[in-house]
Protein backbone atom coordinates (compact mmCIF):
# COMPACT_ATOMS: atom_id res chain seq x y z
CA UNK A 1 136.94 -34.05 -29.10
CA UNK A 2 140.76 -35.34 -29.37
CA UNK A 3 140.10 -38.75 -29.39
CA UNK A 4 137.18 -38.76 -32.32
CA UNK A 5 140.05 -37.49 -34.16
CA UNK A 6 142.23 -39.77 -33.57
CA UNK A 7 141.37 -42.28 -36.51
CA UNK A 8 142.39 -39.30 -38.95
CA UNK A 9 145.17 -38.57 -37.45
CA UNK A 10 146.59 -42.33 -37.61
CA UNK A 11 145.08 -42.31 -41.84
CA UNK A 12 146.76 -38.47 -42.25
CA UNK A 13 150.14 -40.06 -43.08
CA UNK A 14 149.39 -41.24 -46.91
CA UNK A 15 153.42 -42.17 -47.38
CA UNK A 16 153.34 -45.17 -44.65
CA UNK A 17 151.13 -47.94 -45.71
CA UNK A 18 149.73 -49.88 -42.52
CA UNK A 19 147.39 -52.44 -42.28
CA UNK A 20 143.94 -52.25 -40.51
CA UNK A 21 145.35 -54.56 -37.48
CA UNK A 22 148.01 -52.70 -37.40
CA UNK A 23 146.15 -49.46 -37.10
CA UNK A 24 144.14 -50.94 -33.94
CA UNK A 25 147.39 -51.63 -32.06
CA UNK A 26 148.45 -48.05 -32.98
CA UNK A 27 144.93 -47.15 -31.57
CA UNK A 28 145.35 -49.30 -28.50
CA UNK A 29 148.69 -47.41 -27.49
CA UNK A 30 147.18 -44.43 -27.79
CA UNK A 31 144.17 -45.12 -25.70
CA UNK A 32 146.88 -46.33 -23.36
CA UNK A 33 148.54 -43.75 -22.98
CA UNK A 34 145.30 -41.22 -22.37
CA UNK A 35 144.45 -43.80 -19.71
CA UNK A 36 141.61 -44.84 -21.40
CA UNK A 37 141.80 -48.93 -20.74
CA UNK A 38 141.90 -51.53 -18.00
CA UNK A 39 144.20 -54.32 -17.81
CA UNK A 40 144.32 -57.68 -16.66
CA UNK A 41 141.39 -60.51 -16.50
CA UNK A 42 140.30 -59.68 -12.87
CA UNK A 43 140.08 -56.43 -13.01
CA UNK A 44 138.47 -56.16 -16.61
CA UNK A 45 135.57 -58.96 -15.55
CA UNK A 46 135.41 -56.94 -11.56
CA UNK A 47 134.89 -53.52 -13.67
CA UNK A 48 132.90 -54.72 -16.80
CA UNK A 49 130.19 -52.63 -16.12
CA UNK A 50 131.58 -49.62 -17.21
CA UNK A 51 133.49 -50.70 -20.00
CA UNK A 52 132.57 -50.58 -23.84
CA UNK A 53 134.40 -53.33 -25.13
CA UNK A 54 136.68 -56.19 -24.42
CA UNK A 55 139.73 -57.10 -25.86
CA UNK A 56 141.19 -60.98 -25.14
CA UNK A 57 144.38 -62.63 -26.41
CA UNK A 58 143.58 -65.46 -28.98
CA UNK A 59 146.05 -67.51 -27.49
CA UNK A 60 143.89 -67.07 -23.87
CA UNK A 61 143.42 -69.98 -22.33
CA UNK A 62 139.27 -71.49 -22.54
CA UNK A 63 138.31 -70.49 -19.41
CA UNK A 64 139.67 -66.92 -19.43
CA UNK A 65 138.14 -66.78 -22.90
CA UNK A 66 134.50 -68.16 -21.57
CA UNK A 67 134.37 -65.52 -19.04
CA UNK A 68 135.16 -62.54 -20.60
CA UNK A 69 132.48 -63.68 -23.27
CA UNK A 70 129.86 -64.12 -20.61
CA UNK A 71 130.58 -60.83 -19.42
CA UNK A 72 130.48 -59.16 -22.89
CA UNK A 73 127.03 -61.02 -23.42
CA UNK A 74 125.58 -59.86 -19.85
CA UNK A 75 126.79 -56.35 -20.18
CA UNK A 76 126.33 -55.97 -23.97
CA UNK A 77 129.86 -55.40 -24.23
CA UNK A 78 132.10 -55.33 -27.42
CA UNK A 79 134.33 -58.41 -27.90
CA UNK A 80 137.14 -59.22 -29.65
CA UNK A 81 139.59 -62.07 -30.08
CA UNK A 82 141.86 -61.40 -32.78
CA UNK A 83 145.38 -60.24 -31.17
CA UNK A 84 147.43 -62.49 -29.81
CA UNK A 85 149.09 -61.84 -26.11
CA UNK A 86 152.10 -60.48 -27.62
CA UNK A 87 150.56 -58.59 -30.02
CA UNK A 88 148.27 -56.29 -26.91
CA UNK A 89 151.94 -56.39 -24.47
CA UNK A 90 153.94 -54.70 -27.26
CA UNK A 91 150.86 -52.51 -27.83
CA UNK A 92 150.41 -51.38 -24.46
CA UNK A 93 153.64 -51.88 -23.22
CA UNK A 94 152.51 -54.33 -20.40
CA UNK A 95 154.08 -57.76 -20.24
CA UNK A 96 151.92 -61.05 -20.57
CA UNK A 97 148.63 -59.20 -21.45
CA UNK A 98 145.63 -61.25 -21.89
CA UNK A 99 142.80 -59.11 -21.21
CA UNK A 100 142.27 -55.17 -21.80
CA UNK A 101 138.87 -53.27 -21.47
CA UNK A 102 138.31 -49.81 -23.04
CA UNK A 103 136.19 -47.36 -21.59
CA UNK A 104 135.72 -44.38 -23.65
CA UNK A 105 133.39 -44.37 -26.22
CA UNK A 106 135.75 -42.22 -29.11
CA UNK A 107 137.93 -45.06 -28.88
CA UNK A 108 135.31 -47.71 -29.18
CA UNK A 109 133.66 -45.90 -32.31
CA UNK A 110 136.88 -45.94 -33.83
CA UNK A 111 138.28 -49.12 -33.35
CA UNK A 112 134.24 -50.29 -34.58
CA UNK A 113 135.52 -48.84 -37.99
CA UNK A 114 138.61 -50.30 -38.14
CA UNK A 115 138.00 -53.66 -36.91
CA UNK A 116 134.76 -54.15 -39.28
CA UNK A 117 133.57 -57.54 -38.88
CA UNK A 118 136.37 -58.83 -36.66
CA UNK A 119 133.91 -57.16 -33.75
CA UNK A 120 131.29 -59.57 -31.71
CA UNK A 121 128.50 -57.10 -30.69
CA UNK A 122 126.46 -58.23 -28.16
CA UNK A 123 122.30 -57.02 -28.30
């Protein structure tokens, strides 16, 4: 599949040196653009169900932050808090982003890789 290859695709170019967070945000737009996330806090906590994993802005305010965990821990969902707001807008190209979900697993197995231990997994 296309988008299990994606993570060589982003590592082909040996000339450009990028870091790993940078490579996630690279991963992000992409998954963007193959309309393969959710935005916003009420729609990511109304469809959590079918999501893999959570994304939310470290500069979130508590209370968003406490219920996208709760979700993540109910639905065994993938969470991480290490992008700031600006960091997922210029990513995604949406303005005052907060929250993103993804929901394709190719995407999720890749970002897994990249992000390491930066990754809250939920069992």
């Amino acid at each position: 599949r296309h988008e299990e290859n994606i993570l060589e695709e982003i590592n082909a170019n040996e000339n450009i040196d990028i870091t790993n967070k940078e490579k996630v945000l690279n991963l992000i737009g992409i998954a963007t653009r193959a309309r393969k996330l959710i935005f916003g806090t009420d729609t990511v906590l109304n469809k959590a169900k079918s999501l893999k994993m959570l994304f939310v802005a470290n500069n979130a305010s508590d209370n968003t932050k406490q219920k996208i965990r709760n979700k993540c821990s109910y639905y065994r969902l993938y969470y991480v808090d290490k992008f700031s707001s600006e960091e997922l807008s210029r990513a995604t190209g949406k303005e005052n982003l907060y929250v993103l979900g993804i929901k394709d697993d190719g995407f999720v197995q890749n970002l897994n890789i990249l992000l390491k231990e930066d990754v809250e997994e939920w069992k």
